[in-house]
PDB file of N, CA and C in Angstrom:
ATOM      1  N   UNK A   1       0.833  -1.193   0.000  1.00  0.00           N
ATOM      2  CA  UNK A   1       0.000   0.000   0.000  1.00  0.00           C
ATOM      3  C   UNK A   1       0.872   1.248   0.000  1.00  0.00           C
ATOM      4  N   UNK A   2       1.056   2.241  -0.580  1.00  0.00           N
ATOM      5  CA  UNK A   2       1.430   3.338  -1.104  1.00  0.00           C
ATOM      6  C   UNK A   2       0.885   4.548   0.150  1.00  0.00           C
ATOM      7  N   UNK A   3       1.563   5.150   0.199  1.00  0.00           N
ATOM      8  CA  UNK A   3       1.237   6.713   1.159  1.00  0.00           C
ATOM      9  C   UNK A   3       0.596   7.784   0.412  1.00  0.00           C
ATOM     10  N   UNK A   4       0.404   7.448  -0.726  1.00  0.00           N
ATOM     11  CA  UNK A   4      -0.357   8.345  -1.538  1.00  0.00           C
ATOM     12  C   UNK A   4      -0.702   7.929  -2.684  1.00  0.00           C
ATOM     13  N   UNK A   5      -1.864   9.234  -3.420  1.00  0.00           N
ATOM     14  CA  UNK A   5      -2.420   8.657  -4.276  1.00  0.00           C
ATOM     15  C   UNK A   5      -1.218   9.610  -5.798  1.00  0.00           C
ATOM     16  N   UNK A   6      -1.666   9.001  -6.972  1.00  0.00           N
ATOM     17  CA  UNK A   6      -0.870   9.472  -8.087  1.00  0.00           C
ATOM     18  C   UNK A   6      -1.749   9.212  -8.951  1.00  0.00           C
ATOM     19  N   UNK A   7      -1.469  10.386 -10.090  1.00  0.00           N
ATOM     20  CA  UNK A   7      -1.904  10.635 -11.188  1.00  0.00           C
ATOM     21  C   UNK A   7      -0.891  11.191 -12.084  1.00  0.00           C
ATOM     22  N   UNK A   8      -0.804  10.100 -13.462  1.00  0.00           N
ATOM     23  CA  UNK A   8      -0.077  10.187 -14.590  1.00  0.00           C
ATOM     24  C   UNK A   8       0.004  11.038 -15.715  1.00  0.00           C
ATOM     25  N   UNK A   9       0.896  11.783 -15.609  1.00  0.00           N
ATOM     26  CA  UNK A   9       0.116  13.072 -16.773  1.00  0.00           C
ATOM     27  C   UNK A   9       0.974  12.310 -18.088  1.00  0.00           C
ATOM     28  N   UNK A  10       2.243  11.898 -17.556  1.00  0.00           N
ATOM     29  CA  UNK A  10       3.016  11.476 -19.668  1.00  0.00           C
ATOM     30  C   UNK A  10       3.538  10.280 -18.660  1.00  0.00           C
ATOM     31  N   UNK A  11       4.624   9.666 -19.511  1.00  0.00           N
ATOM     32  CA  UNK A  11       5.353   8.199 -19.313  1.00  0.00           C
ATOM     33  C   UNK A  11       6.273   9.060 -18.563  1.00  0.00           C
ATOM     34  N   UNK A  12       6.651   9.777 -17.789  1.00  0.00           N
ATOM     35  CA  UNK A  12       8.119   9.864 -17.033  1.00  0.00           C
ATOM     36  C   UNK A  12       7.147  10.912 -15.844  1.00  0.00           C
ATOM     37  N   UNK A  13       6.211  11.967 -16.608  1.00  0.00           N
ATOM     38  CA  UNK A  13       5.789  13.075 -15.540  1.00  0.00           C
ATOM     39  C   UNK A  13       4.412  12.334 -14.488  1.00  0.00           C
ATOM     40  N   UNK A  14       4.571  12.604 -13.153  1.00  0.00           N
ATOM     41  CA  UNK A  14       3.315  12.252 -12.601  1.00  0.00           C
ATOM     42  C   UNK A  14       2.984  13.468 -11.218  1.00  0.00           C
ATOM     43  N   UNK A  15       1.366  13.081 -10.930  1.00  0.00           N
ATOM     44  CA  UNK A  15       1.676  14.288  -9.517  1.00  0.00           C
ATOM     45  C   UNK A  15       1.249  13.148  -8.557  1.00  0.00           C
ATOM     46  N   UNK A  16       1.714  13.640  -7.112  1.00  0.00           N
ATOM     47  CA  UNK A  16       1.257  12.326  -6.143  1.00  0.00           C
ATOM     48  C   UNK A  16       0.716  13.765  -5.029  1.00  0.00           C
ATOM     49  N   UNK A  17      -0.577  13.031  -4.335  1.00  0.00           N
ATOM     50  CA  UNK A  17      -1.121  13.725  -2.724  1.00  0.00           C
ATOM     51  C   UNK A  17      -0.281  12.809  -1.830  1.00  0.00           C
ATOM     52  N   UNK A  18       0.336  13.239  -0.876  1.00  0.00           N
ATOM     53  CA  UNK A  18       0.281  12.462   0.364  1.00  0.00           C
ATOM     54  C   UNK A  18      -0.293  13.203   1.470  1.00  0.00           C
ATOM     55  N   UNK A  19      -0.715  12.852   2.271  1.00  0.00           N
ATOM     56  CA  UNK A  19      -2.166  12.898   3.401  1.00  0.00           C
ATOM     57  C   UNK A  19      -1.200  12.703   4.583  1.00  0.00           C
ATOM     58  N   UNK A  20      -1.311  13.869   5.723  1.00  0.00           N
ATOM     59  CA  UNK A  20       0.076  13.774   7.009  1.00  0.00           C
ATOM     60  C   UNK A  20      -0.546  12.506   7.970  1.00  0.00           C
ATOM     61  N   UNK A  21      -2.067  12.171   7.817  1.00  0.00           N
ATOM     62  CA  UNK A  21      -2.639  11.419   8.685  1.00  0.00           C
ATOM     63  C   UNK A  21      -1.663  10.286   8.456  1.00  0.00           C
ATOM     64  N   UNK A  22      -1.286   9.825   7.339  1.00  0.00           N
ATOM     65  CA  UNK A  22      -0.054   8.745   6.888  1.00  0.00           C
ATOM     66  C   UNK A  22       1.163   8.241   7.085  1.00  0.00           C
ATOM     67  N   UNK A  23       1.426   9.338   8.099  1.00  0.00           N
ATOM     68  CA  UNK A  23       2.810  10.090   8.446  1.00  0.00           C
ATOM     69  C   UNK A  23       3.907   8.534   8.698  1.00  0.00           C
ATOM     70  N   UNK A  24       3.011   7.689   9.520  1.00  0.00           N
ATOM     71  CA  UNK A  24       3.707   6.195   9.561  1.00  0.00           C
ATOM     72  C   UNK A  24       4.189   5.556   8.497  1.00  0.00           C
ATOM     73  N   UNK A  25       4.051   5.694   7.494  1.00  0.00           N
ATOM     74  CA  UNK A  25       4.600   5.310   6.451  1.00  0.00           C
ATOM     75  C   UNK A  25       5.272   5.940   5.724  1.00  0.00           C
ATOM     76  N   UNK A  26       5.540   7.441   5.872  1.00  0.00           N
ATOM     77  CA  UNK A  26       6.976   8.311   5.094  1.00  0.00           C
ATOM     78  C   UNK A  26       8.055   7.232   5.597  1.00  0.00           C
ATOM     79  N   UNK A  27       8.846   6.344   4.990  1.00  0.00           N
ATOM     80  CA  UNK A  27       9.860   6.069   5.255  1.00  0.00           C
ATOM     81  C   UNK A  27      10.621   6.031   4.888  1.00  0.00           C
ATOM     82  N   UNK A  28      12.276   6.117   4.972  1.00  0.00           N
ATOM     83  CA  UNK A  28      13.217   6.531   4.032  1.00  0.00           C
ATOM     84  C   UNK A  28      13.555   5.159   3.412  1.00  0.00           C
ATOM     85  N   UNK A  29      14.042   5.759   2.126  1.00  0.00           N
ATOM     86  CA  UNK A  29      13.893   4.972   0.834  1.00  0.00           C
ATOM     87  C   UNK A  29      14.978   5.441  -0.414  1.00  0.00           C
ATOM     88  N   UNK A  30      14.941   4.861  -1.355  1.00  0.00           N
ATOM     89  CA  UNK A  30      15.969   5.213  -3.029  1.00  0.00           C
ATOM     90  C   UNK A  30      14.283   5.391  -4.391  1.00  0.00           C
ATOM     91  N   UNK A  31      15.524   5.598  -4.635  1.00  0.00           N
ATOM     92  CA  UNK A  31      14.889   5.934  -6.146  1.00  0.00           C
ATOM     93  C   UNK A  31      15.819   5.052  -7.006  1.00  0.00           C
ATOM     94  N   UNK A  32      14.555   4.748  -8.415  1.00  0.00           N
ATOM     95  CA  UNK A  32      15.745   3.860  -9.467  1.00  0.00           C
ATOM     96  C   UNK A  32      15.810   5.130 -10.318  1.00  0.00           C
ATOM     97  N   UNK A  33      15.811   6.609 -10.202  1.00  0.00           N
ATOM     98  CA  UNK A  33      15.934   7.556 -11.294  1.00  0.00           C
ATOM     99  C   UNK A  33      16.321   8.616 -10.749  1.00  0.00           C
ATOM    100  N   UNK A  34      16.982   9.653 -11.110  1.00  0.00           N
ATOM    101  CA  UNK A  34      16.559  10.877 -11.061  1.00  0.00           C
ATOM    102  C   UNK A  34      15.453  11.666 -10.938  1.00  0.00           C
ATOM    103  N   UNK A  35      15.269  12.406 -10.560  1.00  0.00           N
ATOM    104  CA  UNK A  35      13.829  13.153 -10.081  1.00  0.00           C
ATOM    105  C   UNK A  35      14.249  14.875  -9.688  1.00  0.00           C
ATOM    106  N   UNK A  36      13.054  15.116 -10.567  1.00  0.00           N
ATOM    107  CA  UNK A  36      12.852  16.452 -10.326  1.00  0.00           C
ATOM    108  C   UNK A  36      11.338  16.636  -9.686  1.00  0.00           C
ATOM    109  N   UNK A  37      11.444  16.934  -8.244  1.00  0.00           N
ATOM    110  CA  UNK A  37      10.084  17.004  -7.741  1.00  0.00           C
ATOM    111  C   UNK A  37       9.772  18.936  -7.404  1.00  0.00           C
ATOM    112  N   UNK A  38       8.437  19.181  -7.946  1.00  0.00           N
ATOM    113  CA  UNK A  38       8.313  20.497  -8.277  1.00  0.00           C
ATOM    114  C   UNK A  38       7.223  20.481  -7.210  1.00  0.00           C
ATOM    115  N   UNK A  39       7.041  21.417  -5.911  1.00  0.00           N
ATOM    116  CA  UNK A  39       5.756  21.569  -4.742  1.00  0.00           C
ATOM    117  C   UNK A  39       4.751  22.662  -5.712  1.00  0.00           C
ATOM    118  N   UNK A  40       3.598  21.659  -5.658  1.00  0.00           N
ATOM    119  CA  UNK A  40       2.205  21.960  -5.811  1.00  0.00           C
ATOM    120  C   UNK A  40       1.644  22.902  -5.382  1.00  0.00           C
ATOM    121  N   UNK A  41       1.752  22.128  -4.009  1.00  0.00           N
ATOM    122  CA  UNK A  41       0.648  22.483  -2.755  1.00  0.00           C
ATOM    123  C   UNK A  41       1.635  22.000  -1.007  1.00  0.00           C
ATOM    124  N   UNK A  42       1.571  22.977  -0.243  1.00  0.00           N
ATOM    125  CA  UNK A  42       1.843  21.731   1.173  1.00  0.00           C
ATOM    126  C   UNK A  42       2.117  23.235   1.796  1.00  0.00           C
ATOM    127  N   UNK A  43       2.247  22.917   3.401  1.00  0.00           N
ATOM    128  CA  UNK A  43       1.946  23.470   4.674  1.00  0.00           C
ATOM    129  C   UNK A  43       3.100  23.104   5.528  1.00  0.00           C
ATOM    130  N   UNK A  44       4.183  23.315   5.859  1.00  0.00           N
ATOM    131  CA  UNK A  44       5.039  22.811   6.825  1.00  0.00           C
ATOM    132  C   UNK A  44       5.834  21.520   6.912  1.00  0.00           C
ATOM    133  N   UNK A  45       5.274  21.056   5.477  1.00  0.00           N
ATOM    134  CA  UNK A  45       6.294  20.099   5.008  1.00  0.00           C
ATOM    135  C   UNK A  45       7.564  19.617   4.470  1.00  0.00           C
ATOM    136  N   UNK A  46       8.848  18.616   4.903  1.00  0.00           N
ATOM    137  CA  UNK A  46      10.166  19.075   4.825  1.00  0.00           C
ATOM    138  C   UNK A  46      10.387  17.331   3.889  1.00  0.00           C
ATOM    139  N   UNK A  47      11.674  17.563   3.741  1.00  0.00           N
ATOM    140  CA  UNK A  47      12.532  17.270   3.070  1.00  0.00           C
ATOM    141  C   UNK A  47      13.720  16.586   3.561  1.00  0.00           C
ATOM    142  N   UNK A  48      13.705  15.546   3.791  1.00  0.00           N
ATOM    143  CA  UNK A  48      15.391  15.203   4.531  1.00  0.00           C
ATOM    144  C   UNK A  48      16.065  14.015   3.699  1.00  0.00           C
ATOM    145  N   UNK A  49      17.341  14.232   2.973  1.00  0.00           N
ATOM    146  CA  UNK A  49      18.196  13.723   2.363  1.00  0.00           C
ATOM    147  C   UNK A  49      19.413  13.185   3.469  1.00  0.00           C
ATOM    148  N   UNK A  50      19.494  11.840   3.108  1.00  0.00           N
ATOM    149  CA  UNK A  50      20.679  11.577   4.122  1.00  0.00           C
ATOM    150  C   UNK A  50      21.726  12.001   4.776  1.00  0.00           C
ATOM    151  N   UNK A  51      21.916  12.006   5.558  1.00  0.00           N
ATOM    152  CA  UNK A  51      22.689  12.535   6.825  1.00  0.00           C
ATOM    153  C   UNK A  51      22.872  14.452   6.386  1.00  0.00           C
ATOM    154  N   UNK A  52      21.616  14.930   6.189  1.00  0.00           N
ATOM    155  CA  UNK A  52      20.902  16.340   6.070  1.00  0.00           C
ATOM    156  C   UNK A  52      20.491  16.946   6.901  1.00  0.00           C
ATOM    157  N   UNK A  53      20.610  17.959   7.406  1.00  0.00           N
ATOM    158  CA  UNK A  53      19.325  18.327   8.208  1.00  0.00           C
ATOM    159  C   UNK A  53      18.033  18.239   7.510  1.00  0.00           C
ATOM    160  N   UNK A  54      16.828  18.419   8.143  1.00  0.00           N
ATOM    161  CA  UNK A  54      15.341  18.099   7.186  1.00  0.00           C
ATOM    162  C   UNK A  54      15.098  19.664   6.915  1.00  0.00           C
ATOM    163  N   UNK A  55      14.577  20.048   5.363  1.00  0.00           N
ATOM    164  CA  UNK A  55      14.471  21.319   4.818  1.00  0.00           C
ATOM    165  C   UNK A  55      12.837  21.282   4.576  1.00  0.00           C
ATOM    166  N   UNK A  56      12.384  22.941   4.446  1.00  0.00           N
ATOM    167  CA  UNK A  56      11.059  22.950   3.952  1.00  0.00           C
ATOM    168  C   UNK A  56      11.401  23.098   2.933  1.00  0.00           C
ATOM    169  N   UNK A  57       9.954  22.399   2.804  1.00  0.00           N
ATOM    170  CA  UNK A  57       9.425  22.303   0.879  1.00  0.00           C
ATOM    171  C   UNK A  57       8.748  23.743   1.102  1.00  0.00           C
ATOM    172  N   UNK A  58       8.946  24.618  -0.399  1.00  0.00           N
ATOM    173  CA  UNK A  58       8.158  25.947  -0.646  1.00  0.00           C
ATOM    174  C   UNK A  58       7.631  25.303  -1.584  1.00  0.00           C
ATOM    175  N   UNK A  59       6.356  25.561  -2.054  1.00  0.00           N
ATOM    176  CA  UNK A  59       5.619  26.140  -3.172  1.00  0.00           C
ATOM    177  C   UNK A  59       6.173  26.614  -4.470  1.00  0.00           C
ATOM    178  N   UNK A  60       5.919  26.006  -5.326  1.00  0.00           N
ATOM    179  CA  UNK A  60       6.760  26.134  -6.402  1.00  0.00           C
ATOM    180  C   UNK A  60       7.953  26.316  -6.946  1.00  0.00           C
ATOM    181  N   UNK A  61       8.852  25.781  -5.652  1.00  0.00           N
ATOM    182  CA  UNK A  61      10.294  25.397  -6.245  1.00  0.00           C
ATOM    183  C   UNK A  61       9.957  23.705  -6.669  1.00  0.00           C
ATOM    184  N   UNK A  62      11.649  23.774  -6.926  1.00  0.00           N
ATOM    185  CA  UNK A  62      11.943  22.152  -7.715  1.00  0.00           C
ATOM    186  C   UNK A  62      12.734  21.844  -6.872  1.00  0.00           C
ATOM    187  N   UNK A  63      12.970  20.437  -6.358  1.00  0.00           N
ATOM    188  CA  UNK A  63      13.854  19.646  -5.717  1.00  0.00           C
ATOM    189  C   UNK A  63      14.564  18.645  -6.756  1.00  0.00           C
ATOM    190  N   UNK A  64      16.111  18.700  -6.831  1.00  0.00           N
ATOM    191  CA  UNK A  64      16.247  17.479  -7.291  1.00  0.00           C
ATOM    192  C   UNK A  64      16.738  16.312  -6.707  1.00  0.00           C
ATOM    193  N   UNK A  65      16.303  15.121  -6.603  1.00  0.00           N
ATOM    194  CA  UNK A  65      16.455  14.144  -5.619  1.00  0.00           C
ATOM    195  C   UNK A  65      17.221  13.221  -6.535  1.00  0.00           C
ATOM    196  N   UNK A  66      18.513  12.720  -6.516  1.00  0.00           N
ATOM    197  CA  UNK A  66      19.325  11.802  -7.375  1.00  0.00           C
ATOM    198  C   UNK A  66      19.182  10.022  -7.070  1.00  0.00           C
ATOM    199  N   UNK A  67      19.231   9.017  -7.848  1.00  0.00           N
ATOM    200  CA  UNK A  67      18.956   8.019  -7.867  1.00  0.00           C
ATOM    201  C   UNK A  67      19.925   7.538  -7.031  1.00  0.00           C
ATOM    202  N   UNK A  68      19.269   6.479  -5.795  1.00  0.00           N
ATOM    203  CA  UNK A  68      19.839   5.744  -5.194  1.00  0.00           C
ATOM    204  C   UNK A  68      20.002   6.394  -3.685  1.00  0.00           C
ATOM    205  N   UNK A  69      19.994   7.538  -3.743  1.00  0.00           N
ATOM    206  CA  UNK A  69      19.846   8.448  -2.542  1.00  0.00           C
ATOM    207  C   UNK A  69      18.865   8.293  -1.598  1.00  0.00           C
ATOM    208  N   UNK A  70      19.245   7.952  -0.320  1.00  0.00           N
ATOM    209  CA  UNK A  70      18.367   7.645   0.723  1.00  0.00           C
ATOM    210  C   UNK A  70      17.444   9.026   1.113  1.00  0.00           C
ATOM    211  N   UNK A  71      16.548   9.067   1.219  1.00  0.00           N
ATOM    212  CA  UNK A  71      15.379  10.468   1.671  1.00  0.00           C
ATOM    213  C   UNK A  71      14.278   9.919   1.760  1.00  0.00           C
ATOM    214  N   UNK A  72      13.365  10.821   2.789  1.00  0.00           N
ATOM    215  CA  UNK A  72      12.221  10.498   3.040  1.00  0.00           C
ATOM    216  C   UNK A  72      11.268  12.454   3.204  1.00  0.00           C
ATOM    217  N   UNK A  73       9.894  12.259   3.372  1.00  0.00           N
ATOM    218  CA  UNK A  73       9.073  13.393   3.542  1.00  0.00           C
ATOM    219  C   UNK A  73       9.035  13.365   5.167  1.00  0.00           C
ATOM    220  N   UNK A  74       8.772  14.457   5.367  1.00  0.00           N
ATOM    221  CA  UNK A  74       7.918  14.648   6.824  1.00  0.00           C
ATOM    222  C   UNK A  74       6.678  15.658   7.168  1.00  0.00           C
ATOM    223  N   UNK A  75       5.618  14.881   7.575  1.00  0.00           N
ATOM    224  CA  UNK A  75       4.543  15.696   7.059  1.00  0.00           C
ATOM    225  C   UNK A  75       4.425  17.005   7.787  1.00  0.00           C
ATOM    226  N   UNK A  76       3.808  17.917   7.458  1.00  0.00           N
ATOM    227  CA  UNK A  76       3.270  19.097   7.704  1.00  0.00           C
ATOM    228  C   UNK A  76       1.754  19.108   8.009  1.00  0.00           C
ATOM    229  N   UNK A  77       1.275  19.987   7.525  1.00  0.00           N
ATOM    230  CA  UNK A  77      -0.324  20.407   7.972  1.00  0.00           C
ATOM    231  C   UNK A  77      -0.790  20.109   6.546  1.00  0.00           C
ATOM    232  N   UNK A  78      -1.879  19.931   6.476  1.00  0.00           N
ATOM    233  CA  UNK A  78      -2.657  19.699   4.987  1.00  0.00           C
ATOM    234  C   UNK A  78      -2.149  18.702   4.454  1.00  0.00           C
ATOM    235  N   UNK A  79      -2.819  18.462   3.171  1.00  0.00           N
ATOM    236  CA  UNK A  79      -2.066  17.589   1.809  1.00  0.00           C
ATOM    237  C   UNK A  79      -1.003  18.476   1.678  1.00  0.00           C
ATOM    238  N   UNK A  80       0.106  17.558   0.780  1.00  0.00           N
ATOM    239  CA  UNK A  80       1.401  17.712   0.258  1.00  0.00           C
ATOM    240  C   UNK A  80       1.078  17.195  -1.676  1.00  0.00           C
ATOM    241  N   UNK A  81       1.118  18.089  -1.948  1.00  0.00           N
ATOM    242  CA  UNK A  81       0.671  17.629  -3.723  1.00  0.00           C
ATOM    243  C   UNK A  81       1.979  18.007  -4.705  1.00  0.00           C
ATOM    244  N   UNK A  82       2.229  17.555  -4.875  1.00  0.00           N
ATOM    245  CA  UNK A  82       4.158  17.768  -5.760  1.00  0.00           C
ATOM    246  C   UNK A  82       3.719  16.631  -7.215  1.00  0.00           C
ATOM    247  N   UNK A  83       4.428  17.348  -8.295  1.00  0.00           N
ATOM    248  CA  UNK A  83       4.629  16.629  -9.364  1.00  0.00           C
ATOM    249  C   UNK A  83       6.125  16.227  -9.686  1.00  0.00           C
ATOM    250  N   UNK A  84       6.239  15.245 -10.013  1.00  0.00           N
ATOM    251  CA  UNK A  84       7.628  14.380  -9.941  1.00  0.00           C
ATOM    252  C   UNK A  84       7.901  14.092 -11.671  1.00  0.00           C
ATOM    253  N   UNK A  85       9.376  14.346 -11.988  1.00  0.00           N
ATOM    254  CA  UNK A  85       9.654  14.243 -13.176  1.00  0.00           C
ATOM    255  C   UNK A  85      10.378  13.187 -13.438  1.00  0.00           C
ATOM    256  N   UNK A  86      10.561  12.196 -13.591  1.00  0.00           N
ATOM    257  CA  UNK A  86      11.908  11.155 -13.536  1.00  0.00           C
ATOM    258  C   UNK A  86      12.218  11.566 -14.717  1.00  0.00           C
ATOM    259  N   UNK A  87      13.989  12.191 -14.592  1.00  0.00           N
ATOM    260  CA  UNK A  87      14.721  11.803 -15.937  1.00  0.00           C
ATOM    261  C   UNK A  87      15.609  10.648 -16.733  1.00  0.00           C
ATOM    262  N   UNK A  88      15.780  10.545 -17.502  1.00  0.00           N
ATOM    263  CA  UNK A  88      16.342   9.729 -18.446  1.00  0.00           C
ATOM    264  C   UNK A  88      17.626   9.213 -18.050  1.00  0.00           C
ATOM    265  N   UNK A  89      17.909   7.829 -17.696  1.00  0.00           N
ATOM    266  CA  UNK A  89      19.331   7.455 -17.307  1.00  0.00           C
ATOM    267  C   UNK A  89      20.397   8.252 -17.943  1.00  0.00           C
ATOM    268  N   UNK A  90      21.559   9.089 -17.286  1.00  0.00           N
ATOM    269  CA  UNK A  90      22.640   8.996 -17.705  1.00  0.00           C
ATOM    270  C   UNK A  90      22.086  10.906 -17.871  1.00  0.00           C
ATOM    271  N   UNK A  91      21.462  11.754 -17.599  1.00  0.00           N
ATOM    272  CA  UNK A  91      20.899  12.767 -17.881  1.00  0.00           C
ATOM    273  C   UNK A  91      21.952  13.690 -16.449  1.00  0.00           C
ATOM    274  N   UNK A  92      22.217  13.116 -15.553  1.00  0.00           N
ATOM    275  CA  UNK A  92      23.152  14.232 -14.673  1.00  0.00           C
ATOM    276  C   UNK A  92      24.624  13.271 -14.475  1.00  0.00           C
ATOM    277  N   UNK A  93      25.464  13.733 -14.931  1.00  0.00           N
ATOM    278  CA  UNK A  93      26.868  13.496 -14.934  1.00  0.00           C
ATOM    279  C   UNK A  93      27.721  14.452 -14.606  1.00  0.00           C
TER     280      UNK A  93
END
């Protein structure tokens, strides 16, 4: 079961809600890609990349999160609504 819901806009672009009631299941994790995650929507919600301090997410910046990199969310107030870009192997060198 997934911490949120997603919707597919092309083959690489998607947006996901995650819901803070969920909060038990942000857990840190990898990626098999690159990612460019762009904030939607969210309230006091952060960001923590391994051995990081945890950062807020603003509103319409971009995060880029690199493949294989341990990170997880931490919820805030409200939904958290971000659209996620995975790029193309071999795209940051």
């Amino acid at each position: 079961m997934n911490p949120y819901t997603q919707k597919n806009i092309s083959k690489n672009v998607f947006t996901r809600v995650f819901n803070p009631e969920d909060n038990e299941m942000f857990i840190w994790h990898r990626d098999k890609k690159d990612r460019i995650v762009k904030i939607i929507s969210c309230n006091d919600w952060k960001l923590q990349i391994d051995n990081e301090l945890p950062i807020i997410l603003k509103e319409g910046f971009n995060y880029l999160i690199q493949k294989e990199v341990w990170h997880r969310i931490i919820s805030g107030k409200g939904l958290l609504v971000i659209e996620i870009t995975e790029l193309e192997t071999g795209v940051l060198k």
